[in-house]
C-alpha atoms as a PDB file:
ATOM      1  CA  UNK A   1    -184.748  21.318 -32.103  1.00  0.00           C
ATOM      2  CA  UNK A   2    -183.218  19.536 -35.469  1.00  0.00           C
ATOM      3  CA  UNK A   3    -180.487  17.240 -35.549  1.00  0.00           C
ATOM      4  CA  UNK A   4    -178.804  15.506 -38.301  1.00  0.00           C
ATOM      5  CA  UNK A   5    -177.345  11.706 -37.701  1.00  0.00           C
ATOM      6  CA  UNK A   6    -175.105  10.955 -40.627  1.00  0.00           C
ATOM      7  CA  UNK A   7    -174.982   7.600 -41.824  1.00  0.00           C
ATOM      8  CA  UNK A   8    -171.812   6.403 -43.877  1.00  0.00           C
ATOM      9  CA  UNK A   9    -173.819   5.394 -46.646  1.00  0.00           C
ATOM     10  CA  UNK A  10    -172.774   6.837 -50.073  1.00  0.00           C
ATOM     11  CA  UNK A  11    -176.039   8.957 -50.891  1.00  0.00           C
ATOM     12  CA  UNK A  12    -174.445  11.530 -48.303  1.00  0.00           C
ATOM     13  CA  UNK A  13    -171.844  12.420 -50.368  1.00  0.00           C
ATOM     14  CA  UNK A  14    -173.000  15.051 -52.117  1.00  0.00           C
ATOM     15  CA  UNK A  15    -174.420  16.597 -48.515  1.00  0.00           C
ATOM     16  CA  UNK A  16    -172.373  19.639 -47.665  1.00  0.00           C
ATOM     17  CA  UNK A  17    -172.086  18.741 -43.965  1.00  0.00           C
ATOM     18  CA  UNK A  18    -170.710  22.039 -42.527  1.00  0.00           C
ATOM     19  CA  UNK A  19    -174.000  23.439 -43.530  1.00  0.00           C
ATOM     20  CA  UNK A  20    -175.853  21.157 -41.518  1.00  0.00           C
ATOM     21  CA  UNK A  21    -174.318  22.556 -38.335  1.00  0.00           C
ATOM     22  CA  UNK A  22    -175.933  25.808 -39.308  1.00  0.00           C
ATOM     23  CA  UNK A  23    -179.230  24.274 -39.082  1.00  0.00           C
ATOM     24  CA  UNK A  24    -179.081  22.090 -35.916  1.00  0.00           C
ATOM     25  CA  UNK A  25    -176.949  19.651 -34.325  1.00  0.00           C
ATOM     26  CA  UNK A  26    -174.832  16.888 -36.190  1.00  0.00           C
ATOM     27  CA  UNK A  27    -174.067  13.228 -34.864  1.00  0.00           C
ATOM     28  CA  UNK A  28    -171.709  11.316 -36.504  1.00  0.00           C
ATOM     29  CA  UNK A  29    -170.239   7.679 -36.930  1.00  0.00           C
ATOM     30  CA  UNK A  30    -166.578   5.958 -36.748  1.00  0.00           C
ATOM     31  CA  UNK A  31    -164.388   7.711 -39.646  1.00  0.00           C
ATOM     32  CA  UNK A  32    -166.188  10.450 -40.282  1.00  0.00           C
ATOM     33  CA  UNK A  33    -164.054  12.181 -37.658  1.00  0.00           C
ATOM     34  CA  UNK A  34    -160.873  11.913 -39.747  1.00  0.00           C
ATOM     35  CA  UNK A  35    -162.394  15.349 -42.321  1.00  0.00           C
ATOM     36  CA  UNK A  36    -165.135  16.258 -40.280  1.00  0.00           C
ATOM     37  CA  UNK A  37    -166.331  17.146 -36.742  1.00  0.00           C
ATOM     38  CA  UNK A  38    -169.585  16.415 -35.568  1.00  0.00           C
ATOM     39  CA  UNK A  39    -171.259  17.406 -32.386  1.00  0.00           C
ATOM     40  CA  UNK A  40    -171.240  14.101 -31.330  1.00  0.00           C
ATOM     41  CA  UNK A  41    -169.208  11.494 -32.394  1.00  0.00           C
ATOM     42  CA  UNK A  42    -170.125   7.634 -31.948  1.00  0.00           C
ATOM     43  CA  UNK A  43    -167.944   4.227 -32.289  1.00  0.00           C
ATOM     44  CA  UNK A  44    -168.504   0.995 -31.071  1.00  0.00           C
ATOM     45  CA  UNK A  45    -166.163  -1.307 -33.025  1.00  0.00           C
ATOM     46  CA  UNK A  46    -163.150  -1.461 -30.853  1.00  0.00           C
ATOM     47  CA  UNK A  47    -160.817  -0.766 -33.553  1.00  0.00           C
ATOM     48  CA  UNK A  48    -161.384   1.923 -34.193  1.00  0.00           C
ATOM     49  CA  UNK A  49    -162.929   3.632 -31.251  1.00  0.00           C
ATOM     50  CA  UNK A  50    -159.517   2.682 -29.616  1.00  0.00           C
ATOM     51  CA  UNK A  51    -157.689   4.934 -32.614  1.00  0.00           C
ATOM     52  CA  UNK A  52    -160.334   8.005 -32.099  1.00  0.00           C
ATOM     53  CA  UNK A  53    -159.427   7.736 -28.331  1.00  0.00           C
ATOM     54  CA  UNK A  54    -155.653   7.379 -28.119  1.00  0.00           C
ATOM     55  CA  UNK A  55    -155.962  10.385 -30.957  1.00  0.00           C
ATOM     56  CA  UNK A  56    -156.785  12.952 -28.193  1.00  0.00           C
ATOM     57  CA  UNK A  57    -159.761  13.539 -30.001  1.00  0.00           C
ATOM     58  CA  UNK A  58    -162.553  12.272 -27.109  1.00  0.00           C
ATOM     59  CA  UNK A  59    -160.574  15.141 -24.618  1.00  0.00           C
ATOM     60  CA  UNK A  60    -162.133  17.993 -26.602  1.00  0.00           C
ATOM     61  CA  UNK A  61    -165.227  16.312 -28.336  1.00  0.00           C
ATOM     62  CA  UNK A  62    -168.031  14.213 -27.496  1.00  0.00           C
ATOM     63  CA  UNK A  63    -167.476  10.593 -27.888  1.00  0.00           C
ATOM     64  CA  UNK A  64    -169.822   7.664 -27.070  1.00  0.00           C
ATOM     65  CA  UNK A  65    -168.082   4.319 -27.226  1.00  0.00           C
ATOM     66  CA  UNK A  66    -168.905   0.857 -25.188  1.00  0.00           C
ATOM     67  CA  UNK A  67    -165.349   0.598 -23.548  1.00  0.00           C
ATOM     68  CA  UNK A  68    -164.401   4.248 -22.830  1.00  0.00           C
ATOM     69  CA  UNK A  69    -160.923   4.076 -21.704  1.00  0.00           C
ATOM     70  CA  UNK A  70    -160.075   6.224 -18.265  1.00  0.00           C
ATOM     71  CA  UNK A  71    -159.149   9.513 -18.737  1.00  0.00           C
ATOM     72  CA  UNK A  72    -159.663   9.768 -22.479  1.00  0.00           C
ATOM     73  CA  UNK A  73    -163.246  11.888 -22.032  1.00  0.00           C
ATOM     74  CA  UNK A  74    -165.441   9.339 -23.687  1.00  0.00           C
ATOM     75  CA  UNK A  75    -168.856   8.506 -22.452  1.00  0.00           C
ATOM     76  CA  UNK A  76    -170.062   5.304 -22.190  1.00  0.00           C
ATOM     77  CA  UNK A  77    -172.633   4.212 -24.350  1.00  0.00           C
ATOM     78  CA  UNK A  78    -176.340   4.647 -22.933  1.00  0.00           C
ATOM     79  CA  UNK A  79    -177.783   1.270 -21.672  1.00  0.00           C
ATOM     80  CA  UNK A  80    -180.825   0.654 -23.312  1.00  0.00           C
ATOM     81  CA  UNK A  81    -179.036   0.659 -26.680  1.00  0.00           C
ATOM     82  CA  UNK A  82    -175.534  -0.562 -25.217  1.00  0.00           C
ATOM     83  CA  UNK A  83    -175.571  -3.783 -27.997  1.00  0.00           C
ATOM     84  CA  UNK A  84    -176.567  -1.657 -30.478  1.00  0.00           C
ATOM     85  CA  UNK A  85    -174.351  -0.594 -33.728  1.00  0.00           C
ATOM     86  CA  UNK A  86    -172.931   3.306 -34.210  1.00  0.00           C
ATOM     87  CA  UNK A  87    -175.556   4.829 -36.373  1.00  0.00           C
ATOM     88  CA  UNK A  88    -178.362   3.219 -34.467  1.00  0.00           C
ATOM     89  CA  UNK A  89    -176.425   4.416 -31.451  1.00  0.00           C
ATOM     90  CA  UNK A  90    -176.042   8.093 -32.742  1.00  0.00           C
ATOM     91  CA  UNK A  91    -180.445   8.494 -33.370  1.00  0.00           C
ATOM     92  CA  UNK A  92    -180.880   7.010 -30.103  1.00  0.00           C
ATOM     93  CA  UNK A  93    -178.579   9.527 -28.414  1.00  0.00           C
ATOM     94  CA  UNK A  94    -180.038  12.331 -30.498  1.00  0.00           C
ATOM     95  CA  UNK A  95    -183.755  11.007 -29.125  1.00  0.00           C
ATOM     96  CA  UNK A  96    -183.150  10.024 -26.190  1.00  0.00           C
ATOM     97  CA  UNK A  97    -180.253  11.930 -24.410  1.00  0.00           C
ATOM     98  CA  UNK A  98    -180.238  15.400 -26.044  1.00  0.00           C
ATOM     99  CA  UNK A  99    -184.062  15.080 -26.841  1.00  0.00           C
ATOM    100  CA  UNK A 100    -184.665  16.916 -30.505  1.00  0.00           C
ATOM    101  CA  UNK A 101    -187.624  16.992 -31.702  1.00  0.00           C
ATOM    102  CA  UNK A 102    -187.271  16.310 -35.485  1.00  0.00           C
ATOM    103  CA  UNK A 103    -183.999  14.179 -36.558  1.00  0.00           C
ATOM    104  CA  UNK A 104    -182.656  14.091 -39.767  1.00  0.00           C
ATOM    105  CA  UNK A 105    -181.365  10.218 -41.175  1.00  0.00           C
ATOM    106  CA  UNK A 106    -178.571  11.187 -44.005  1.00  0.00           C
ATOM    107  CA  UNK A 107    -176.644   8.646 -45.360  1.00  0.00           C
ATOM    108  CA  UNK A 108    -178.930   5.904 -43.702  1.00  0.00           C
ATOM    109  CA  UNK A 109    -178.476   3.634 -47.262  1.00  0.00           C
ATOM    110  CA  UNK A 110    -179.458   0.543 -45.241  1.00  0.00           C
ATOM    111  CA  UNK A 111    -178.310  -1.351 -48.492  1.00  0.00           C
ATOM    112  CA  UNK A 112    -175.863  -2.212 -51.033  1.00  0.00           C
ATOM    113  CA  UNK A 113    -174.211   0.013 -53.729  1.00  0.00           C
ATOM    114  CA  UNK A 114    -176.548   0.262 -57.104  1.00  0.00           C
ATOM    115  CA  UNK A 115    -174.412  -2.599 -58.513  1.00  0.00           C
ATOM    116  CA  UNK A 116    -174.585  -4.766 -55.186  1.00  0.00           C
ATOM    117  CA  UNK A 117    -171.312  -3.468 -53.220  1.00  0.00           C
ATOM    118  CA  UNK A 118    -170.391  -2.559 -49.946  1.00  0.00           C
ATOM    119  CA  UNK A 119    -172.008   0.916 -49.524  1.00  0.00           C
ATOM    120  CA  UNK A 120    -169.586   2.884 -47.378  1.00  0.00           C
ATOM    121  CA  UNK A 121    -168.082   6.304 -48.519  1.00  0.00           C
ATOM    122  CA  UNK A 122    -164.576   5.008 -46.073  1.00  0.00           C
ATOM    123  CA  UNK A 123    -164.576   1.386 -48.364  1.00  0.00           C
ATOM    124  CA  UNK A 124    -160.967   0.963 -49.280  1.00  0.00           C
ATOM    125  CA  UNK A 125    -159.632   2.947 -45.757  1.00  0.00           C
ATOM    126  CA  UNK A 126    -158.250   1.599 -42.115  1.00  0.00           C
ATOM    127  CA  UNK A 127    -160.893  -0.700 -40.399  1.00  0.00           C
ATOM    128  CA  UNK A 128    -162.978  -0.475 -43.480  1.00  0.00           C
ATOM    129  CA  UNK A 129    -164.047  -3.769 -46.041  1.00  0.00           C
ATOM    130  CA  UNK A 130    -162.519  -2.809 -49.528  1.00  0.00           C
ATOM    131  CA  UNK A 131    -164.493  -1.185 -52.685  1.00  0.00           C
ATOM    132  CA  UNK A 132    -166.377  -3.689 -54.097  1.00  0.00           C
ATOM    133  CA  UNK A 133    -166.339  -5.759 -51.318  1.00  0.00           C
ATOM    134  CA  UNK A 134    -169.798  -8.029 -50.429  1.00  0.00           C
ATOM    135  CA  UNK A 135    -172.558  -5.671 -48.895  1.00  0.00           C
ATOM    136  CA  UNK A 136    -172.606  -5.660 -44.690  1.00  0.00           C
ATOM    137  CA  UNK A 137    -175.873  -6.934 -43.866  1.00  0.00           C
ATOM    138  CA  UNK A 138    -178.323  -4.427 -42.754  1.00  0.00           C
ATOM    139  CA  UNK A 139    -180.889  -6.424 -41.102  1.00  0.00           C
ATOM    140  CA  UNK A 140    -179.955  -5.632 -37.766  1.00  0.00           C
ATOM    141  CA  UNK A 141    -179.597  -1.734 -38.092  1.00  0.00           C
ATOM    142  CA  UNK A 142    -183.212  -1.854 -39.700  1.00  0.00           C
ATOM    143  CA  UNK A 143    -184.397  -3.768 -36.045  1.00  0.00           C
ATOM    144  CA  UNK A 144    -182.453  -1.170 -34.111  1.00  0.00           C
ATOM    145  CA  UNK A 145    -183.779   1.694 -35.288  1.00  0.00           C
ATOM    146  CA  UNK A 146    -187.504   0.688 -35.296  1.00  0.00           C
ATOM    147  CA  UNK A 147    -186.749   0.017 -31.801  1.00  0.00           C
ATOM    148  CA  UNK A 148    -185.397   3.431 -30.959  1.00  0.00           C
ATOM    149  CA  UNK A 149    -188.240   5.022 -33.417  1.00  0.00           C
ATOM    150  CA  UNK A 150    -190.813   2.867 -31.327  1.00  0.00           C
ATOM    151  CA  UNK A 151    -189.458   4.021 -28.084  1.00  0.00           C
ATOM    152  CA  UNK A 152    -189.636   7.600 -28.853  1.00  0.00           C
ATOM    153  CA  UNK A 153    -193.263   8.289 -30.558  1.00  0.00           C
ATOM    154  CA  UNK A 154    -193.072  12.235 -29.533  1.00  0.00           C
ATOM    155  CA  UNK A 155    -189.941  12.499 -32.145  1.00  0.00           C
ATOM    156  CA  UNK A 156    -190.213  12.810 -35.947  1.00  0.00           C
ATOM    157  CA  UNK A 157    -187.540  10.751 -37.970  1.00  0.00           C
ATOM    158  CA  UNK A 158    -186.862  11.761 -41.546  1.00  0.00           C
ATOM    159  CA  UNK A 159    -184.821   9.546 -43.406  1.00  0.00           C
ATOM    160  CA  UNK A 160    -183.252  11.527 -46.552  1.00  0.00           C
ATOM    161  CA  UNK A 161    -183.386   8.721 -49.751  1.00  0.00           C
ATOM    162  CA  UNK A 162    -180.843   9.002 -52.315  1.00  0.00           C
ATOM    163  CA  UNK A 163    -180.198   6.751 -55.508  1.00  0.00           C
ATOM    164  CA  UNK A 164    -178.335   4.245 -53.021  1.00  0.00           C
ATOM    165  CA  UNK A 165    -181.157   4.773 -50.136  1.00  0.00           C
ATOM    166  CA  UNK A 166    -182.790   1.117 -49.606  1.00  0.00           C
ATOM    167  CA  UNK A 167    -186.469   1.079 -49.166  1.00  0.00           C
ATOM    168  CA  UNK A 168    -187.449  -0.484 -45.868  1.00  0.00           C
ATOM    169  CA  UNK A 169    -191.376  -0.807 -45.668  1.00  0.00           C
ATOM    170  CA  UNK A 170    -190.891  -2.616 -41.744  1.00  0.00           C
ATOM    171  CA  UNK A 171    -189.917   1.429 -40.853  1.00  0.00           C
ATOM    172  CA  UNK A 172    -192.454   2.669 -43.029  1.00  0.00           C
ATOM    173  CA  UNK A 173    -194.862   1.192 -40.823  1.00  0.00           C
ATOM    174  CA  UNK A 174    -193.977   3.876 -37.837  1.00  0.00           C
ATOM    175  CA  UNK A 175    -196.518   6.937 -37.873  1.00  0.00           C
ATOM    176  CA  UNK A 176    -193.646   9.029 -36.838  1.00  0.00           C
ATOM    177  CA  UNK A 177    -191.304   8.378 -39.589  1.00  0.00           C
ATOM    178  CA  UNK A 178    -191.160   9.752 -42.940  1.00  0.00           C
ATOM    179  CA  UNK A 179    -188.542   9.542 -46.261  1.00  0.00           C
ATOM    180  CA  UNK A 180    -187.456  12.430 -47.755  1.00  0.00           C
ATOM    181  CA  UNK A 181    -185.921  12.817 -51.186  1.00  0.00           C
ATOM    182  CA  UNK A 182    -182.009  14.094 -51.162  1.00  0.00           C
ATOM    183  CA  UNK A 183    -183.163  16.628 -53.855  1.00  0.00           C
ATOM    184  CA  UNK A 184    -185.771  17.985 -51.515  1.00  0.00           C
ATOM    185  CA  UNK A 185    -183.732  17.750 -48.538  1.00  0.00           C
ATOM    186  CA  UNK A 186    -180.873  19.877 -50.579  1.00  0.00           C
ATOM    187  CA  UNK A 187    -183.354  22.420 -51.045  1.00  0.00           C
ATOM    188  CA  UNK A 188    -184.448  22.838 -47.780  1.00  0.00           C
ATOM    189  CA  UNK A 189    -181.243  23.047 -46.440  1.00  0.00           C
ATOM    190  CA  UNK A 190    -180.019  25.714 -48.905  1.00  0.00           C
ATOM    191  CA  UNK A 191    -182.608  27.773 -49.164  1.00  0.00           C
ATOM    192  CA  UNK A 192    -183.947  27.559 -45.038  1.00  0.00           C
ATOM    193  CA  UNK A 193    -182.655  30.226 -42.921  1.00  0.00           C
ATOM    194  CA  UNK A 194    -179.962  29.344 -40.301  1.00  0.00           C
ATOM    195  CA  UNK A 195    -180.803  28.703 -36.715  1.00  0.00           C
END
């Protein structure tokens, strides 16, 4: 079982992301929700998980937020990764709570723009930091998610690099993680038959 977690990072832009649904499940993160709908949705800062909620959208999709408000059909976030932020949170759901086998990190940039910017495709947009704003530290999504890869050594994470993709040897280090070029991934996904 595949899934995709989408990252906001920039290299996913040139992803078409309703053909990842043909190949597996798709989690997504905060905004993404305002053009596209994932399979899962996750959202942590308050802001904005408060907007997706009072939206109506958590009554007919899956929503995994740390203050679920009554009523609204949003699950709370799962409690070993409760602190956690929303992309971190979206892999460990995909692990953890549906339980695929091989997941997909698009978007994952875990650093700044080529010219040292805040990487975010939504820079500029509600709850966002503007274009060109100072990168968002990544430190701490880097620790997450060689937690959650740690804590699940039967899964297979494949983190899709693009021209904005960071290296980060620390997750390098995990047996069951990999990189994958976005030119390779592109291929696969275009030319692999549908599920």
């Amino acid at each position: 079982m595949t899934a995709f977690v989408l990252g906001n990072g920039i290299s996913r832009e040139s992803v078409d992301l309703n053909k990842l649904k043909k190949h597996g499940k798709v989690y997504g993160c905060n905004a993404i929700y305002r053009t596209f709908t994932p399979d899962v949705l996750v959202s942590t800062d308050q802001p904005i998980s408060t907007k997706i909620q009072q939206s109506g959208y958590s009554q007919n999709h899956r929503l995994y937020t740390r203050r679920p408000f009554p009523n609204l059909g949003a699950e709370i976030v799962p409690k070993p990764y409760f602190g956690y932020s929303s992309g971190p949170i979206a892999v460990a759901i995909a692990a953890t709570v549906d339980n695929h086998s091989e997941i997909y990190l698009v978007g994952f940039d875990l650093g700044p723009t080529t010219d040292g910017k805040f990487n975010n495709v939504y820079a500029g947009t509600e709850f966002y930091k503007q274009i060109g704003a100072v990168p968002t530290y990544t430190g701490n999504w880097v620790k997450q998610l060689s937690r959650i890869i740690s804590d699940c050594p039967r899964q297979i994470f494949i983190r899709v690099a693009g021209p904005t993709t960071s290296d980060q040897p620390v997750l390098n280090s995990f047996v069951n993680y990999k990189t994958m070029s976005l030119q390779e991934f592109l291929i696969q996904i275009n030319t692999t038959k549908e599920h």
